[in-house]
PDB file of N, CA and C in Angstrom:
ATOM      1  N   UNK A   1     -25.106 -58.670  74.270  1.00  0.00           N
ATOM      2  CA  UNK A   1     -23.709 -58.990  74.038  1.00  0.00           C
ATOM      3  C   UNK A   1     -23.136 -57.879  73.146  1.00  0.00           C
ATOM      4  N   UNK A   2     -22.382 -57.160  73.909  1.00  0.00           N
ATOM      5  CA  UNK A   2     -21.484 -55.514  72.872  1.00  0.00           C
ATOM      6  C   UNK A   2     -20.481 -56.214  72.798  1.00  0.00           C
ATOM      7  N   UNK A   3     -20.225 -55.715  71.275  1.00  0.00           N
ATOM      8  CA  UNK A   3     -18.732 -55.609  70.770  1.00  0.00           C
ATOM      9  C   UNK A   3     -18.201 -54.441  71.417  1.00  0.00           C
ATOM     10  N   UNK A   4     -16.915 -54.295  71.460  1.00  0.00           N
ATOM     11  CA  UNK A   4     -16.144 -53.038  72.135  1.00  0.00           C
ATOM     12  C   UNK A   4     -14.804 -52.931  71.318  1.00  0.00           C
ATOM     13  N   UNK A   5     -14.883 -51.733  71.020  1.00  0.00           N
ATOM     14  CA  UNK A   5     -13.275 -51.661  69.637  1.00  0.00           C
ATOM     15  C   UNK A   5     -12.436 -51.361  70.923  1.00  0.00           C
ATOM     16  N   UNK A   6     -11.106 -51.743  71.154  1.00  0.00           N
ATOM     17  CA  UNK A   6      -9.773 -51.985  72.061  1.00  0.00           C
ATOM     18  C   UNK A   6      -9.208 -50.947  71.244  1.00  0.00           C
ATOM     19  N   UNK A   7      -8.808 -49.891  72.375  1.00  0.00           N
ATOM     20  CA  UNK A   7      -7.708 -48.807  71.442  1.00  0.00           C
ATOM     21  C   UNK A   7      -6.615 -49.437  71.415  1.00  0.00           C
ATOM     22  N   UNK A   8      -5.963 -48.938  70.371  1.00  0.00           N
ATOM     23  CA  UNK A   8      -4.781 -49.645  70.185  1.00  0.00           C
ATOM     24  C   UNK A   8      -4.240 -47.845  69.402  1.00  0.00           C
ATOM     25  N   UNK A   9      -2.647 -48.051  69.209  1.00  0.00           N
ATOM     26  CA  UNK A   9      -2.004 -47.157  69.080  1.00  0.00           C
ATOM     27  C   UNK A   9      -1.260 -47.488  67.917  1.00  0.00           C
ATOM     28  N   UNK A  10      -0.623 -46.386  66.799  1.00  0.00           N
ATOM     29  CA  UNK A  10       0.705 -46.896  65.717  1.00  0.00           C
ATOM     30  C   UNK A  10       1.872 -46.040  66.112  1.00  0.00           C
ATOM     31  N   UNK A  11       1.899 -45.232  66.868  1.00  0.00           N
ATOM     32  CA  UNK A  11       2.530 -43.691  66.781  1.00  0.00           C
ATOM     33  C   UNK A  11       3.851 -44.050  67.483  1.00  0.00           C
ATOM     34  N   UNK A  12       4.033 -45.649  68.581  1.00  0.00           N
ATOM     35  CA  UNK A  12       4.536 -46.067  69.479  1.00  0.00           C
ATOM     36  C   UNK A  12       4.337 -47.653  69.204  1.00  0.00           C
ATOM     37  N   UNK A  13       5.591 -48.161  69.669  1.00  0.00           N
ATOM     38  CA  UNK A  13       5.633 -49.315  69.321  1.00  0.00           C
ATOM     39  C   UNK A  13       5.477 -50.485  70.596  1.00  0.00           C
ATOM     40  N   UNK A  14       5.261 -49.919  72.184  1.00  0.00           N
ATOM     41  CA  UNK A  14       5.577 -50.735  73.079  1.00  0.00           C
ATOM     42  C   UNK A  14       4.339 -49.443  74.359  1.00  0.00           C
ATOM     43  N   UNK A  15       3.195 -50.013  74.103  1.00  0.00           N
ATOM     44  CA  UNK A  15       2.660 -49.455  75.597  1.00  0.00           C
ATOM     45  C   UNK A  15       1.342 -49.631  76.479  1.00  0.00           C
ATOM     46  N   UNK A  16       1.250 -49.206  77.368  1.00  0.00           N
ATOM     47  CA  UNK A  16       0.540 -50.533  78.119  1.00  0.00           C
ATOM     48  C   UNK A  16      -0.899 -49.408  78.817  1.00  0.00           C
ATOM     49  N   UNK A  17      -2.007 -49.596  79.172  1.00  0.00           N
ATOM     50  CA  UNK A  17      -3.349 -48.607  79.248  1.00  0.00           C
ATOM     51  C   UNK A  17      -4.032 -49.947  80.411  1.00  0.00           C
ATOM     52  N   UNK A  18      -4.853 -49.179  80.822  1.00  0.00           N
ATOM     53  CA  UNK A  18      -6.188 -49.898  81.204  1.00  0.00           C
ATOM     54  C   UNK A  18      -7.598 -49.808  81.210  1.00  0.00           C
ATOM     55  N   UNK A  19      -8.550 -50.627  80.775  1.00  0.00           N
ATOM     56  CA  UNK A  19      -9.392 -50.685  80.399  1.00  0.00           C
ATOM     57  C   UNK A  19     -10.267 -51.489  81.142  1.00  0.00           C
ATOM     58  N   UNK A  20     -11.613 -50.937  81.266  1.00  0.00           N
ATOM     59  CA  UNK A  20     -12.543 -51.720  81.966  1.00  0.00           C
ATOM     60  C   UNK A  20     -13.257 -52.769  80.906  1.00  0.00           C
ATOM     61  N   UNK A  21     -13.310 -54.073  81.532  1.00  0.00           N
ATOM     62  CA  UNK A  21     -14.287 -54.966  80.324  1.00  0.00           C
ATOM     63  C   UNK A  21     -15.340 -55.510  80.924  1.00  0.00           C
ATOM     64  N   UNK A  22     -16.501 -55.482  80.808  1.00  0.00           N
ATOM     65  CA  UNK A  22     -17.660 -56.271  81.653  1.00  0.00           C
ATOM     66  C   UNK A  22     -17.095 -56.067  83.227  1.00  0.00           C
ATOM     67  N   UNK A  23     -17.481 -54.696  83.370  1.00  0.00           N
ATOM     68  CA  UNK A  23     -17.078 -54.259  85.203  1.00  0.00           C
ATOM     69  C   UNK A  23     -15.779 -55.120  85.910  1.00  0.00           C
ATOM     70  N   UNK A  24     -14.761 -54.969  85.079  1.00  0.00           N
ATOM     71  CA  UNK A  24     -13.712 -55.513  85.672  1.00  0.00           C
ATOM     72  C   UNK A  24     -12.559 -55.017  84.874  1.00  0.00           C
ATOM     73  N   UNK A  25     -11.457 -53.811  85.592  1.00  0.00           N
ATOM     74  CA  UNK A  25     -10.313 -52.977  85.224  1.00  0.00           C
ATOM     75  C   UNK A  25      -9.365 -54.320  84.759  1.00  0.00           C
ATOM     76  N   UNK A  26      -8.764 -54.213  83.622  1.00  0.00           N
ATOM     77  CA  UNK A  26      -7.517 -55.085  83.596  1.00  0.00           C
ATOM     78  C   UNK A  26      -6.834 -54.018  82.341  1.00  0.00           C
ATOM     79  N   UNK A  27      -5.284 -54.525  82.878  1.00  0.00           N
ATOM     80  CA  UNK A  27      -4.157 -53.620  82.227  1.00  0.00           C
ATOM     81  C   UNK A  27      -3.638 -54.695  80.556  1.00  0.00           C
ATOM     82  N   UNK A  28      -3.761 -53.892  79.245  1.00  0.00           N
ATOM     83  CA  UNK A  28      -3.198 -54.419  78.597  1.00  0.00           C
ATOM     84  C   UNK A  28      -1.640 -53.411  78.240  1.00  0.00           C
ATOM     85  N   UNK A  29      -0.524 -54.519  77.814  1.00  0.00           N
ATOM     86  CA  UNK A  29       0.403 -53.647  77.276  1.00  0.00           C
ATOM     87  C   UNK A  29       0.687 -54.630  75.778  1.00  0.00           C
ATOM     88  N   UNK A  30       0.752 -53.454  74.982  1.00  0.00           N
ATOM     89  CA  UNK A  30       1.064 -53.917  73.912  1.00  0.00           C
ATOM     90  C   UNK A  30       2.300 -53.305  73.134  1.00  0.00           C
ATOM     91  N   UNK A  31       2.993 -54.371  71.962  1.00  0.00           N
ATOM     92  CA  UNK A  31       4.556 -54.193  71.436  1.00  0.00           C
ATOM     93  C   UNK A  31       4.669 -54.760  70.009  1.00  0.00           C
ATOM     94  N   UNK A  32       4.845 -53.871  69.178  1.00  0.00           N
ATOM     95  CA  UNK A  32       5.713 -54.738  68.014  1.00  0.00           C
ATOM     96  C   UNK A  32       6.996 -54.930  68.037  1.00  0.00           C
ATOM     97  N   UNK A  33       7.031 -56.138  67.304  1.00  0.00           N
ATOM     98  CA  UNK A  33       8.638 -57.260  67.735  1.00  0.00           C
ATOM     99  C   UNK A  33       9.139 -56.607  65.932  1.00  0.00           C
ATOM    100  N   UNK A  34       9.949 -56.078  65.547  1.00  0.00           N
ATOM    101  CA  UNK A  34      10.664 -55.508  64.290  1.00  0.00           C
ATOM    102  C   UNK A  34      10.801 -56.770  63.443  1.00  0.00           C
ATOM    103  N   UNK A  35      11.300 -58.193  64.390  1.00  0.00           N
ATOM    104  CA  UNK A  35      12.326 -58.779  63.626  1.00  0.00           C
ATOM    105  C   UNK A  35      11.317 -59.889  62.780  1.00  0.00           C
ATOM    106  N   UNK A  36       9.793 -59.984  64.394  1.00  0.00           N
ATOM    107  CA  UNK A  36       8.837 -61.027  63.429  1.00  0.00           C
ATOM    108  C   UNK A  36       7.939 -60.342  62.722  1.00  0.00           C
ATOM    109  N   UNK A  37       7.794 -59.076  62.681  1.00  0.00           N
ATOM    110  CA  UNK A  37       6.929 -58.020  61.921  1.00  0.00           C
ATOM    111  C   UNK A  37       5.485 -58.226  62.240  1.00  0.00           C
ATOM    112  N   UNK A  38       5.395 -58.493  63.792  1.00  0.00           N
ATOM    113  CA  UNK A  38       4.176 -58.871  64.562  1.00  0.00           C
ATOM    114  C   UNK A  38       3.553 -57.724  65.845  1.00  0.00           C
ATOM    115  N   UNK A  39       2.575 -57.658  66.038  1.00  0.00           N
ATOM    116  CA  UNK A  39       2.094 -57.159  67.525  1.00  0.00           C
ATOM    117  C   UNK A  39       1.808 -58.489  68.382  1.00  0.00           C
ATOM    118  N   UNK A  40       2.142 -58.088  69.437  1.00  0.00           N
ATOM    119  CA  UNK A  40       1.435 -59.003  70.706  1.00  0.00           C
ATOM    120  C   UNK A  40       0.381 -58.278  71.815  1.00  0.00           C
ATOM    121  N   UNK A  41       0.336 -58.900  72.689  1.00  0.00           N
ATOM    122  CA  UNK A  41      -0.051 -58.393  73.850  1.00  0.00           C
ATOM    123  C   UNK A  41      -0.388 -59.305  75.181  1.00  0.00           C
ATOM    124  N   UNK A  42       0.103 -58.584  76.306  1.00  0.00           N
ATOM    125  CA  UNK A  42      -0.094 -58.724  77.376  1.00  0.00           C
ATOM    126  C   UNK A  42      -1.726 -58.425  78.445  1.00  0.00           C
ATOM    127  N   UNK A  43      -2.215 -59.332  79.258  1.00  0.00           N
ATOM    128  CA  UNK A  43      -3.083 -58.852  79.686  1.00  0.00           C
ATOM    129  C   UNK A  43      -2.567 -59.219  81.548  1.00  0.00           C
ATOM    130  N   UNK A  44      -2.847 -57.968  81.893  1.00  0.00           N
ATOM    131  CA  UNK A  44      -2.677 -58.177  83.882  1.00  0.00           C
ATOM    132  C   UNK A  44      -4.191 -57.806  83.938  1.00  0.00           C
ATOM    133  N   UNK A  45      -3.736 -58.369  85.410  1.00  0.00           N
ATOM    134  CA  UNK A  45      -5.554 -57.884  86.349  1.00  0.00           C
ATOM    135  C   UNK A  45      -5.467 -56.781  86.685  1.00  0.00           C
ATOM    136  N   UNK A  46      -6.404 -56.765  87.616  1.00  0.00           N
ATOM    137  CA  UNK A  46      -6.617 -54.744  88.100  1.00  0.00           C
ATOM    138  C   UNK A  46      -5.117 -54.612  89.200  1.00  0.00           C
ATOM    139  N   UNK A  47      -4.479 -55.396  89.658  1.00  0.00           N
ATOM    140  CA  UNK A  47      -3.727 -55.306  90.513  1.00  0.00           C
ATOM    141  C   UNK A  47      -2.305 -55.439  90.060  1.00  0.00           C
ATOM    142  N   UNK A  48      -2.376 -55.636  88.570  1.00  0.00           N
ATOM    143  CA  UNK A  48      -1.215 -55.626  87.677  1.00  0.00           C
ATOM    144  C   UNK A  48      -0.251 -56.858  87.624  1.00  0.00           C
ATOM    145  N   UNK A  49      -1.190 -58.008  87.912  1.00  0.00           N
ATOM    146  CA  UNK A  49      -0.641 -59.120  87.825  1.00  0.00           C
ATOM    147  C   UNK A  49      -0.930 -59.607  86.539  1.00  0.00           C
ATOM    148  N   UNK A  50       0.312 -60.582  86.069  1.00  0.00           N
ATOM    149  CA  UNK A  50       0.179 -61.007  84.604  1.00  0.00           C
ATOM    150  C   UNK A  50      -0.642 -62.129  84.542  1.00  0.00           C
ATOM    151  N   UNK A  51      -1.708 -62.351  83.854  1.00  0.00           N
ATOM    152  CA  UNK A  51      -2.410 -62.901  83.460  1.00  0.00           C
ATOM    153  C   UNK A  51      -1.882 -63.565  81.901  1.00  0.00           C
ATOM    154  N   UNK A  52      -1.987 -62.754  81.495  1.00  0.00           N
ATOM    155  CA  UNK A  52      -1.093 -63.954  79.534  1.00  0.00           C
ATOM    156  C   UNK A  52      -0.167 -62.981  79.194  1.00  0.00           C
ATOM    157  N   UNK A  53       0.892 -63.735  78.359  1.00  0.00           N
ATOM    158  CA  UNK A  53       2.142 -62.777  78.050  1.00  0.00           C
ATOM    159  C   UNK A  53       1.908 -63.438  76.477  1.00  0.00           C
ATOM    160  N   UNK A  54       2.435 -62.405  75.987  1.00  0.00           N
ATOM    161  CA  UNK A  54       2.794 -62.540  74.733  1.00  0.00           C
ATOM    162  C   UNK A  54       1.782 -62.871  73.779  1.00  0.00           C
ATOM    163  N   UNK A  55       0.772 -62.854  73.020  1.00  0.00           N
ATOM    164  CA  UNK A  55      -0.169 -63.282  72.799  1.00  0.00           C
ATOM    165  C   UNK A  55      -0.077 -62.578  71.190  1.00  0.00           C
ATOM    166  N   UNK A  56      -0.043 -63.178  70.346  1.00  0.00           N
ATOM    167  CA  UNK A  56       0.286 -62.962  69.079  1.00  0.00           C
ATOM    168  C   UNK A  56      -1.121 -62.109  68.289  1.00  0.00           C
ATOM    169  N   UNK A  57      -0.976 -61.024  67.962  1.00  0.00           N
ATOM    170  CA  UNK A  57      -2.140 -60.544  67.327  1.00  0.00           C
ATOM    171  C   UNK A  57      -2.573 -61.155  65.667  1.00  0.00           C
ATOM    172  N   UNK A  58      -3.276 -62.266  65.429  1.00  0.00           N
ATOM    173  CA  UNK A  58      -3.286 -63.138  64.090  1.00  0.00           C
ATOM    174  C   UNK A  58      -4.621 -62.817  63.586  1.00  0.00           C
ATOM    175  N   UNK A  59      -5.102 -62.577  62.705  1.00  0.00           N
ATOM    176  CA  UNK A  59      -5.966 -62.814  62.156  1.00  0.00           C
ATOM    177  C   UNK A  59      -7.484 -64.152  61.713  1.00  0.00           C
ATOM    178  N   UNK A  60      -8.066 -63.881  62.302  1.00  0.00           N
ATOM    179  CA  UNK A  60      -9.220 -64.695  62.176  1.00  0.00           C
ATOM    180  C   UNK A  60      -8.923 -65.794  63.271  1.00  0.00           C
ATOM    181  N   UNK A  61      -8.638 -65.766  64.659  1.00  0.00           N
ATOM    182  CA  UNK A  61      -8.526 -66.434  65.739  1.00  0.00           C
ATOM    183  C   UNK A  61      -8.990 -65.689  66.927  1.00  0.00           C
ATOM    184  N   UNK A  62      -9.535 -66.797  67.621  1.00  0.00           N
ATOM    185  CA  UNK A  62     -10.103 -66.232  69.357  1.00  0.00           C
ATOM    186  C   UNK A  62      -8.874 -65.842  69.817  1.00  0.00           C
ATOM    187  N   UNK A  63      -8.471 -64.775  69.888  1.00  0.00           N
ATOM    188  CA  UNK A  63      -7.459 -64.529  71.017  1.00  0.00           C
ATOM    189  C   UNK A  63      -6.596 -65.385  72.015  1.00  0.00           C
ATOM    190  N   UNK A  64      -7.839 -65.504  73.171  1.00  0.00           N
ATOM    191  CA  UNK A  64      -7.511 -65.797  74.258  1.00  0.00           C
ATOM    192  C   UNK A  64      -8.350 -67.336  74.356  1.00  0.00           C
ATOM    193  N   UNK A  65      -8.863 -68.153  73.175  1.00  0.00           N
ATOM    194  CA  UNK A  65      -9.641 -68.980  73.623  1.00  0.00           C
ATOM    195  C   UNK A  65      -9.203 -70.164  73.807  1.00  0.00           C
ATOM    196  N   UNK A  66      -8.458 -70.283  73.570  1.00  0.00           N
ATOM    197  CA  UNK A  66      -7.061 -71.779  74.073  1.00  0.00           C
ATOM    198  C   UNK A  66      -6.699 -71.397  75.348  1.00  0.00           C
ATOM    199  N   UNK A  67      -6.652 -70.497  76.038  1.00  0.00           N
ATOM    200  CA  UNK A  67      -6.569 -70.721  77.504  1.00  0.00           C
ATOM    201  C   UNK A  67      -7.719 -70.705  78.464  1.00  0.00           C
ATOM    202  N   UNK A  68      -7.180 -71.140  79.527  1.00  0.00           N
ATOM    203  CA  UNK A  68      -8.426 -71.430  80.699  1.00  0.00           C
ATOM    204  C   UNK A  68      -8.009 -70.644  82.007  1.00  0.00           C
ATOM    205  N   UNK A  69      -8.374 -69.793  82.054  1.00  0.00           N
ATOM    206  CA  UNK A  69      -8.137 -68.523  83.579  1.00  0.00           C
ATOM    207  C   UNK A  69      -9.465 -67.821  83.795  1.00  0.00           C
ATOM    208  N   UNK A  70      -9.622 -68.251  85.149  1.00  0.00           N
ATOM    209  CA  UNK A  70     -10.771 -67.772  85.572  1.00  0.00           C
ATOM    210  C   UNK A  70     -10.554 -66.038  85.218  1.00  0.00           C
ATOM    211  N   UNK A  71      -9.486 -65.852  85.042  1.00  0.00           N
ATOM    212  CA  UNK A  71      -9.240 -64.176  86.028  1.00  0.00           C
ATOM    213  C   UNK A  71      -9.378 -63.377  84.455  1.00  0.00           C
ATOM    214  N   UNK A  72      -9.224 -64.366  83.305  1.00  0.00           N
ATOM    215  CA  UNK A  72      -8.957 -63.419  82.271  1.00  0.00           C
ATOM    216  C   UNK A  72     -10.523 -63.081  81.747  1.00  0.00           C
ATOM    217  N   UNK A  73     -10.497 -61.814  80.934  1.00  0.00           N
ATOM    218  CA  UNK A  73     -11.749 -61.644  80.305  1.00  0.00           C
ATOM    219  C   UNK A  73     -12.993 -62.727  79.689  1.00  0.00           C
ATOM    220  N   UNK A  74     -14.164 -62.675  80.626  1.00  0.00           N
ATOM    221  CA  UNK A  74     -14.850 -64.078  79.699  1.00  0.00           C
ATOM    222  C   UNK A  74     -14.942 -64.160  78.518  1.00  0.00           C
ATOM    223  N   UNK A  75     -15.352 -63.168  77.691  1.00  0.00           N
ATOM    224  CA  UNK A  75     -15.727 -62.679  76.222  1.00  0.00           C
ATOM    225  C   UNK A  75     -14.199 -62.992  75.215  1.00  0.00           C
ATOM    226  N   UNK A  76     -14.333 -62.842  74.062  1.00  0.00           N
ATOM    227  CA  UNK A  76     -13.804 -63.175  72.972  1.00  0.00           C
ATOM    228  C   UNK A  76     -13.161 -62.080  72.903  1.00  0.00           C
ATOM    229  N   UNK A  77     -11.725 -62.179  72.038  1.00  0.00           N
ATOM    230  CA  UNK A  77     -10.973 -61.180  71.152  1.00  0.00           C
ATOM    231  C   UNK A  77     -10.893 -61.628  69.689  1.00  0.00           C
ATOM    232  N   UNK A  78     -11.107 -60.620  69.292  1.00  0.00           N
ATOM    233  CA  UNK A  78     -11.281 -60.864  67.498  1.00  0.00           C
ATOM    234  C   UNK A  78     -10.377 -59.466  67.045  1.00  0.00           C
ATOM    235  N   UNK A  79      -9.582 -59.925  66.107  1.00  0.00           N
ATOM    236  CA  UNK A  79      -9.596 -58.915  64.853  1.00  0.00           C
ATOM    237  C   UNK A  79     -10.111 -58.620  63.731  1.00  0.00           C
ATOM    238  N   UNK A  80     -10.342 -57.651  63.841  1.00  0.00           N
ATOM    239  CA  UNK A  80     -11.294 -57.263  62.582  1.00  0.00           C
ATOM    240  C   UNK A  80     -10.442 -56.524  61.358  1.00  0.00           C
ATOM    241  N   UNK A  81     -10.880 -56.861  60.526  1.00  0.00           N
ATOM    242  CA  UNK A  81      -9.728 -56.250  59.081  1.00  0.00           C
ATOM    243  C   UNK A  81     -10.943 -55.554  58.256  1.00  0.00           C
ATOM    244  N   UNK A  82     -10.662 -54.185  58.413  1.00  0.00           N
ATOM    245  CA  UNK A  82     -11.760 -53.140  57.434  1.00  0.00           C
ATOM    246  C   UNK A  82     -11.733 -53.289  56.147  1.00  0.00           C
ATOM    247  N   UNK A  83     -10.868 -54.086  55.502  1.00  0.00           N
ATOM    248  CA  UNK A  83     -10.736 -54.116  54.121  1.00  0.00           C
ATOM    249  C   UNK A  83     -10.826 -55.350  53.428  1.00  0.00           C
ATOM    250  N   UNK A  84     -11.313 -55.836  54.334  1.00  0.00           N
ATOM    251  CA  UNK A  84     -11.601 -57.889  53.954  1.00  0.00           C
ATOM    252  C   UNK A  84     -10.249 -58.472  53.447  1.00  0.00           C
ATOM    253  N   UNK A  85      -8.736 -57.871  53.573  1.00  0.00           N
ATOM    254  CA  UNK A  85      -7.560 -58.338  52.904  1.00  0.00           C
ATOM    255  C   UNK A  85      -7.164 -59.809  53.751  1.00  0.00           C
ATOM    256  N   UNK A  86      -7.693 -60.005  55.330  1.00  0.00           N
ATOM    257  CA  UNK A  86      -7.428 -61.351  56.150  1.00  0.00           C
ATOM    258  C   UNK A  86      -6.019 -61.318  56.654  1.00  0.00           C
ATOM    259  N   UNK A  87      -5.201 -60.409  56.893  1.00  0.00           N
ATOM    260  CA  UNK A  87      -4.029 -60.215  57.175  1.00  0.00           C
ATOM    261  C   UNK A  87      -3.648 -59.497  58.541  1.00  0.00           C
ATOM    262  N   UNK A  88      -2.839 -60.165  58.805  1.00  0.00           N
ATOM    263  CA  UNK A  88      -2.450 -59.884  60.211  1.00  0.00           C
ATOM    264  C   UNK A  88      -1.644 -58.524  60.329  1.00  0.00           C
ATOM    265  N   UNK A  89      -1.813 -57.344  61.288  1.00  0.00           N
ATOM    266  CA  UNK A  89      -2.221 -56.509  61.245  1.00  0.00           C
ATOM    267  C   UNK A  89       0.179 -55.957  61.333  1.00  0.00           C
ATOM    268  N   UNK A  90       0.297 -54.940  60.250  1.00  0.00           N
ATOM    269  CA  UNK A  90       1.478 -54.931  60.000  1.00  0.00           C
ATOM    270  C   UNK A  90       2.003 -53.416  61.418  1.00  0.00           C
ATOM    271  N   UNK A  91       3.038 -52.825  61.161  1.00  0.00           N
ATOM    272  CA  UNK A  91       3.274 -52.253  62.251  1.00  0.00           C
ATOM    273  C   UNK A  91       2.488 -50.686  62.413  1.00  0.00           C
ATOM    274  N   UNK A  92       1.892 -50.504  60.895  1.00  0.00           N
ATOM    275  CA  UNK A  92       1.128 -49.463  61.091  1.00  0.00           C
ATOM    276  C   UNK A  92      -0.343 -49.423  60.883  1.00  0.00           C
ATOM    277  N   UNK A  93      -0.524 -50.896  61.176  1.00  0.00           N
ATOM    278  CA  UNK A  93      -2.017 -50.899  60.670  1.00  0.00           C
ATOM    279  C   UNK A  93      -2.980 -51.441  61.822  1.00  0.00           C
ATOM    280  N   UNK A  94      -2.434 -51.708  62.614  1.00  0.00           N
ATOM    281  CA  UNK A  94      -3.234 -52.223  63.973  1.00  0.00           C
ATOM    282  C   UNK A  94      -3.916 -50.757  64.628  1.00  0.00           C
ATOM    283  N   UNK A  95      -5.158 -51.178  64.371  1.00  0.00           N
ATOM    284  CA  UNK A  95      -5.887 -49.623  65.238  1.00  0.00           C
ATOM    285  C   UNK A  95      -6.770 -48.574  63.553  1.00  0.00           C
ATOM    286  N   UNK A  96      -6.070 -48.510  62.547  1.00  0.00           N
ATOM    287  CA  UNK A  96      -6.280 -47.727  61.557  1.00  0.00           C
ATOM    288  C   UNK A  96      -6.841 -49.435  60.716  1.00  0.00           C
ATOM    289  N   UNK A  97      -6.407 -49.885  59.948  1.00  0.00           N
ATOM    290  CA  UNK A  97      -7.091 -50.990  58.700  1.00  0.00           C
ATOM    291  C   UNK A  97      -7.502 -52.334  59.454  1.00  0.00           C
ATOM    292  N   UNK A  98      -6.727 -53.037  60.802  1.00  0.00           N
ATOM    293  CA  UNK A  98      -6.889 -53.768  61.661  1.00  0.00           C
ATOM    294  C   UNK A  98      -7.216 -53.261  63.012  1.00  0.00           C
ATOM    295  N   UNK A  99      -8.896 -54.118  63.565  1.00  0.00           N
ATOM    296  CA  UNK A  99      -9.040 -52.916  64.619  1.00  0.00           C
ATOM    297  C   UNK A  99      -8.904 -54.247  65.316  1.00  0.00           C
ATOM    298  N   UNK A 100      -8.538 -54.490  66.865  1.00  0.00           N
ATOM    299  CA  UNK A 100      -9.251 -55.167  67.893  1.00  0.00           C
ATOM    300  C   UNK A 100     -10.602 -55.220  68.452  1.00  0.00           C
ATOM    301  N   UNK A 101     -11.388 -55.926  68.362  1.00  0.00           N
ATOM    302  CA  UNK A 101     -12.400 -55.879  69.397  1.00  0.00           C
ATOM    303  C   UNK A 101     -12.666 -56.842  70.434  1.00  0.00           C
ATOM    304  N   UNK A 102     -13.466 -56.709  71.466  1.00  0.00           N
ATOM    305  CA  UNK A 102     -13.629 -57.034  72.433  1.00  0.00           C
ATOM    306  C   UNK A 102     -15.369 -58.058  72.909  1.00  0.00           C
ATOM    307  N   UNK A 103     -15.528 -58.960  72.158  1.00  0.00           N
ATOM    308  CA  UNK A 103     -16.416 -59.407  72.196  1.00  0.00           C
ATOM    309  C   UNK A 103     -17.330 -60.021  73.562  1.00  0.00           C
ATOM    310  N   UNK A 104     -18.578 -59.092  74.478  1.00  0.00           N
ATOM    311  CA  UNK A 104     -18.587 -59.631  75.638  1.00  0.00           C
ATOM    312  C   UNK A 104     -19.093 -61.227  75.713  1.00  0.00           C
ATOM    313  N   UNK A 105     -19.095 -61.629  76.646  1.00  0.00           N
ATOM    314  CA  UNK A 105     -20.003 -63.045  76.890  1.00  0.00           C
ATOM    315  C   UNK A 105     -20.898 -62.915  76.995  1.00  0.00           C
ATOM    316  N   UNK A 106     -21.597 -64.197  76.554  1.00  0.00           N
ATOM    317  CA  UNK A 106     -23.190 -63.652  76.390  1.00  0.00           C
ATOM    318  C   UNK A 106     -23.987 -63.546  77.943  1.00  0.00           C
TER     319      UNK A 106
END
């Protein structure tokens, strides 16, 4: 079971990549919202269909584990905070002090 760090970007506030997870391409796009001083993210399949919208990047929560879709990644999303502060990741800190990772299934 690999962890996998999710690139994530600060340089840009709204953009979308794809990534293979456990032999299966799916597109994330990701955005900070100014007004809630949050990141989200989007996940499509390999065919660029939306799979979850909006998905709040929070601290110390499964990601994606309140939903049930066959199609989405089996494995876990976690954030990780390099500095043990427990804070949800601000508009320049997602990727640099808050990383994503990608936890596979076992």
């Amino acid at each position: 079971m690999a962890i996998i760090e999710i690139p994530t970007r600060v340089d840009i506030a709204r953009y979308k990549y794809s990534i293979i997870l456990e032999e299966v391409t799916y597109f994330f796009e990701f955005s900070f919202n100014a007004r809630s001083e949050r990141w989200s993210m989007n996940i499509f399949d390999s065919d660029n269909n939306l799979l979850l919208a909006g998905i709040s990047l929070l601290h110390n929560v499964n990601l994606i584990g309140r939903f049930v879709n066959e199609d989405l990644p089996p494995g876990r999303f976690i954030l990780y905070d390099t500095e043990d502060a427990s804070k949800s990741p601000t508009r320049n800190e997602l990727g640099t002090r808050i990383k994503l990772l990608y936890q596979e299934a076992a």
